[in-house]
PDB file of N, CA and C in Angstrom:
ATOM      1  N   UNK A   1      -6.119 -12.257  -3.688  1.00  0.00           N
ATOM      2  CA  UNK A   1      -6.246 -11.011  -4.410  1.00  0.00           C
ATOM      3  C   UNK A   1      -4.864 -10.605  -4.907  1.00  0.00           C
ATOM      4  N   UNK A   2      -5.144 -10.391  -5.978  1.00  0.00           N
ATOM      5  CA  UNK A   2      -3.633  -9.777  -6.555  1.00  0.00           C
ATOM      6  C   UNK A   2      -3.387  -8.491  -7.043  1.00  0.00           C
ATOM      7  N   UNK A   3      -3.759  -7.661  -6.361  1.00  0.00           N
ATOM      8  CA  UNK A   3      -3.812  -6.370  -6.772  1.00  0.00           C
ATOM      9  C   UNK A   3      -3.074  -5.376  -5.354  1.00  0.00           C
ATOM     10  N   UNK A   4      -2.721  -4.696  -6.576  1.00  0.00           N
ATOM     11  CA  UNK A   4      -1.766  -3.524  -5.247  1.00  0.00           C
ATOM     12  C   UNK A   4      -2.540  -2.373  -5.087  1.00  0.00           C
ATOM     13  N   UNK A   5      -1.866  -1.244  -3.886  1.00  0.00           N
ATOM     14  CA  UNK A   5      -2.733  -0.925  -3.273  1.00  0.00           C
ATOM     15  C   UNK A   5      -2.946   0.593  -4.718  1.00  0.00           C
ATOM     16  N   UNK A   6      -2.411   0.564  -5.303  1.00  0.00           N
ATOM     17  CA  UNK A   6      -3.140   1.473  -6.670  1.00  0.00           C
ATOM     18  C   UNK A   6      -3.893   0.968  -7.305  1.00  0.00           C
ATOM     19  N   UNK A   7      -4.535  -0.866  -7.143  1.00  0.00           N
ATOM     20  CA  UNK A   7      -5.750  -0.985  -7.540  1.00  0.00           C
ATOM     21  C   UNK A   7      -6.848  -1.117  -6.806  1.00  0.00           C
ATOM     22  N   UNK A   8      -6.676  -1.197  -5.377  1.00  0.00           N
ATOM     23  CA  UNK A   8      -7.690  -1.875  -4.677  1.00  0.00           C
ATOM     24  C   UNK A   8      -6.996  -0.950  -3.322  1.00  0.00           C
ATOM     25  N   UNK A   9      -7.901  -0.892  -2.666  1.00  0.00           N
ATOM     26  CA  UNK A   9      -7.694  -0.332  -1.085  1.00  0.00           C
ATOM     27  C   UNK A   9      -8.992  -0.838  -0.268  1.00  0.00           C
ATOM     28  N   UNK A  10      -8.964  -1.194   1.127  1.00  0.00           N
ATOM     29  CA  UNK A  10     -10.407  -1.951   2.210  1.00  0.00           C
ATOM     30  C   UNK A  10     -11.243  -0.408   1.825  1.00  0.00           C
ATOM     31  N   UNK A  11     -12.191  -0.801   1.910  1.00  0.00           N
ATOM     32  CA  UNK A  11     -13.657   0.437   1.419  1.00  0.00           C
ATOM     33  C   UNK A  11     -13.655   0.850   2.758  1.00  0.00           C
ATOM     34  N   UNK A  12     -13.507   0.334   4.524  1.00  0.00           N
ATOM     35  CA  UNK A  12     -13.218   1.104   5.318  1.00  0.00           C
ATOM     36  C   UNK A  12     -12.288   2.097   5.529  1.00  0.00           C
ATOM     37  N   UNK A  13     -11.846   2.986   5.574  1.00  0.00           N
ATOM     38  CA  UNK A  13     -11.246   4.267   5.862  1.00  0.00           C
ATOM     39  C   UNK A  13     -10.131   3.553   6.700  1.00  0.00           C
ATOM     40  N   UNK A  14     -11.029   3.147   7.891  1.00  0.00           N
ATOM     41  CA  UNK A  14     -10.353   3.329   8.953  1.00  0.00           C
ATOM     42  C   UNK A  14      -9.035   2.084   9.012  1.00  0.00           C
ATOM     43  N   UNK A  15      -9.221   1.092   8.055  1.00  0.00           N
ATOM     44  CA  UNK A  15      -8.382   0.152   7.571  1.00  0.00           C
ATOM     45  C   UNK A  15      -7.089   0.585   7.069  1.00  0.00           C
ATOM     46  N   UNK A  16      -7.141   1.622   6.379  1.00  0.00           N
ATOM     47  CA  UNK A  16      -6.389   1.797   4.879  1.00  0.00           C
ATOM     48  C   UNK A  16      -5.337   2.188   5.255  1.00  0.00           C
ATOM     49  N   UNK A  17      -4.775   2.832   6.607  1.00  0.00           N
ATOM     50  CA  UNK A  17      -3.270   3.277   6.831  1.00  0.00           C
ATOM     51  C   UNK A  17      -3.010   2.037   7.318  1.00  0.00           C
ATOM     52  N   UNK A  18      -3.522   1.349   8.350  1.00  0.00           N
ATOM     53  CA  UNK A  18      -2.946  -0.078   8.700  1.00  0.00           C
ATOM     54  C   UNK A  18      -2.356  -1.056   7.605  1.00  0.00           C
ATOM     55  N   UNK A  19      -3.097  -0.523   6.479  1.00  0.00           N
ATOM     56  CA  UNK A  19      -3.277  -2.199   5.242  1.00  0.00           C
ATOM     57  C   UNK A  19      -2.022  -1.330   4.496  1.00  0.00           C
ATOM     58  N   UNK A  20      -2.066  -0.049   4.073  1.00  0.00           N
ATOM     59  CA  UNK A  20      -0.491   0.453   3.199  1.00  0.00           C
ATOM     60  C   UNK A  20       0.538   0.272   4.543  1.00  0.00           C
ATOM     61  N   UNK A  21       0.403   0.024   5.169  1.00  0.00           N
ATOM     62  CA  UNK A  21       1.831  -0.289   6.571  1.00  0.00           C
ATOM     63  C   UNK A  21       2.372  -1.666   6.396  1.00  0.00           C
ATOM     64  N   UNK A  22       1.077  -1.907   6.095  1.00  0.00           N
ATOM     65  CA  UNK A  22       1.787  -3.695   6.253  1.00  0.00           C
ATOM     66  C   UNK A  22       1.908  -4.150   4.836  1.00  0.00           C
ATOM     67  N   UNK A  23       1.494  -3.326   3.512  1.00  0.00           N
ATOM     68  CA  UNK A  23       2.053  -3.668   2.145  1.00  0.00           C
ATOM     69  C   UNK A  23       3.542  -3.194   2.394  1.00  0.00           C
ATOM     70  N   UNK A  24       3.911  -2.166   2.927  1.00  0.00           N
ATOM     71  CA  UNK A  24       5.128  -1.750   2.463  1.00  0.00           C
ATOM     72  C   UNK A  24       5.676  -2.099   3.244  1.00  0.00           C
ATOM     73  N   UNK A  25       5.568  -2.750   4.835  1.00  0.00           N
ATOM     74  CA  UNK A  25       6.515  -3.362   5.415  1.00  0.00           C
ATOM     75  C   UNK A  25       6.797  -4.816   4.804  1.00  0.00           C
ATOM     76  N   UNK A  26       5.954  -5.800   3.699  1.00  0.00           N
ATOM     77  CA  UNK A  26       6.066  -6.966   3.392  1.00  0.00           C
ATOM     78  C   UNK A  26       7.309  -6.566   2.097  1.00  0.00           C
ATOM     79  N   UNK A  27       6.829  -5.574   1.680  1.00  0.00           N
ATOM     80  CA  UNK A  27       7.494  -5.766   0.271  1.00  0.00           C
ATOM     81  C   UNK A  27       9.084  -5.194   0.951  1.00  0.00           C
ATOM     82  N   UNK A  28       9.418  -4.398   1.539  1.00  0.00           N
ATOM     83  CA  UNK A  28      10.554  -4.234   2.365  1.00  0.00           C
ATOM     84  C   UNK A  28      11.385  -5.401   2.974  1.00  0.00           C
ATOM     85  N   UNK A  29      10.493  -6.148   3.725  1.00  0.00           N
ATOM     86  CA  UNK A  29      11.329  -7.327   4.141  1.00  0.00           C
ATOM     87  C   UNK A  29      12.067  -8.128   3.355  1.00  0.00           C
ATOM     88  N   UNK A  30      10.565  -8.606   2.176  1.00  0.00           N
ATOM     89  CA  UNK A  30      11.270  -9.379   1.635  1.00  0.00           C
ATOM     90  C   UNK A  30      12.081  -8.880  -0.150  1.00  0.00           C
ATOM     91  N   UNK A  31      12.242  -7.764   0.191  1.00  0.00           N
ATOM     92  CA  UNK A  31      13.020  -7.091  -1.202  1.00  0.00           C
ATOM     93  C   UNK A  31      12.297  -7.172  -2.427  1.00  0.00           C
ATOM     94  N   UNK A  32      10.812  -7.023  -2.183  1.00  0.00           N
ATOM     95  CA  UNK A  32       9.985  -7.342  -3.478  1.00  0.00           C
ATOM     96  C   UNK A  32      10.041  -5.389  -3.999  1.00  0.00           C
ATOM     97  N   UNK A  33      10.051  -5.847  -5.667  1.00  0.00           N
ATOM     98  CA  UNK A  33      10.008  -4.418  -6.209  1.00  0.00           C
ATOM     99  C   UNK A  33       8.680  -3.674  -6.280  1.00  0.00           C
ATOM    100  N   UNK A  34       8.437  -2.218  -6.681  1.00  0.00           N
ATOM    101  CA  UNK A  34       7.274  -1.404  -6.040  1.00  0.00           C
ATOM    102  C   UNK A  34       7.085  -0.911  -7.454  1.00  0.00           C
ATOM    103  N   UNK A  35       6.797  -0.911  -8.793  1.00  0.00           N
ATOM    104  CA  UNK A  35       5.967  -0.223 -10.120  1.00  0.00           C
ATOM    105  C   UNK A  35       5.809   1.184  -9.125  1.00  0.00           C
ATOM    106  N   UNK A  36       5.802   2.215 -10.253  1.00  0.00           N
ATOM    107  CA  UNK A  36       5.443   3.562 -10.084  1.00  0.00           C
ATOM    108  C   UNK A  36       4.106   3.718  -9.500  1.00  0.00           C
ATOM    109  N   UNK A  37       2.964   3.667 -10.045  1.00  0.00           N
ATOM    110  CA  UNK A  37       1.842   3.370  -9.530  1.00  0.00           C
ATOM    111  C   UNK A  37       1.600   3.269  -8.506  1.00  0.00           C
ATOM    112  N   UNK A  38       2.256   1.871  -7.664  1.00  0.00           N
ATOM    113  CA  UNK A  38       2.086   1.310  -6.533  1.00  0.00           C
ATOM    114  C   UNK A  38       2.893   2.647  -5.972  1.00  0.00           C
ATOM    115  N   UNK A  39       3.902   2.844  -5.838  1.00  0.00           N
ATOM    116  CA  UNK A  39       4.902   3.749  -5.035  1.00  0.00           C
ATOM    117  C   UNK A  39       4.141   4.760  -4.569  1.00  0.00           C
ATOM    118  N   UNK A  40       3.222   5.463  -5.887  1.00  0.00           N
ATOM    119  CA  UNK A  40       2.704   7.024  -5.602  1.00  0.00           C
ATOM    120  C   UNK A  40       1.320   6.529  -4.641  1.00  0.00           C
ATOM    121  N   UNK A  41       0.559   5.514  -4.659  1.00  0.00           N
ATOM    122  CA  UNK A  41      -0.809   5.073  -4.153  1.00  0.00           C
ATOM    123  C   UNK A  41      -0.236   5.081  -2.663  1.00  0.00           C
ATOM    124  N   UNK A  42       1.178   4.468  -2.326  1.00  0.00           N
ATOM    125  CA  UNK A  42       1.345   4.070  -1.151  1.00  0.00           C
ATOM    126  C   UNK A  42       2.183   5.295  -0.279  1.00  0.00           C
ATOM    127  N   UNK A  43       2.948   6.321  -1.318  1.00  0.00           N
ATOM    128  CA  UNK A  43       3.070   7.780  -0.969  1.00  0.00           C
ATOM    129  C   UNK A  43       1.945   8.773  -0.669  1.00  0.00           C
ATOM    130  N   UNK A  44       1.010   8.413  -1.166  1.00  0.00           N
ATOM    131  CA  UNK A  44      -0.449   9.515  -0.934  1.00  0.00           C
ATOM    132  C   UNK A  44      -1.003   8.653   0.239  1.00  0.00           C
ATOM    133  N   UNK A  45      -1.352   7.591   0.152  1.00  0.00           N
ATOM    134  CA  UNK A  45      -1.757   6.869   1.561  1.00  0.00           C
ATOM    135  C   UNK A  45      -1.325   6.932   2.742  1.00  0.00           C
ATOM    136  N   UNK A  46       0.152   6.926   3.348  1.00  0.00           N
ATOM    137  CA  UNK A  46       1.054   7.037   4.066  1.00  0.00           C
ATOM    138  C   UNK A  46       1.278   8.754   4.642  1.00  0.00           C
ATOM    139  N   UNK A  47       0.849   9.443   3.120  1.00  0.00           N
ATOM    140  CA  UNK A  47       1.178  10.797   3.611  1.00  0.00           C
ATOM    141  C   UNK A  47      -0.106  11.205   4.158  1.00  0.00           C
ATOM    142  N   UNK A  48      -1.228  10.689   4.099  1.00  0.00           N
ATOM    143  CA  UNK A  48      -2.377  10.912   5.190  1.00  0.00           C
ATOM    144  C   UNK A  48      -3.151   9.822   6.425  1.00  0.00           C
ATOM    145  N   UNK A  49      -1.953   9.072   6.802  1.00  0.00           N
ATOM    146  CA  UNK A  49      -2.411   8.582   8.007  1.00  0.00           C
ATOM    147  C   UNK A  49      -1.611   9.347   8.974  1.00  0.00           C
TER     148      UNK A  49
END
């Protein structure tokens, strides 16, 4: 799947803070860049787990 989490998120709830934790800890490690989009999807996600 190639889509970030401003296109796609798991349809479980209870998934979705786990799955933006581990997008933004991958793209962190390995110094991958974040599009606006992605940034704000993974700022609104993060700001409600």
């Amino acid at each position: 799947m190639d889509k970030d989490p401003a296109e796609w998120m798991p349809s479980r709830t209870a998934y979705r803070c786990m799955y933006v934790r581990a997008w933004a800890q991958v793209k962190h490690y390995y110094g991958l860049s974040v599009d606006s989009a992605e940034k704000s999807a993974l700022t609104n996600y993060l700001s409600a787990c």
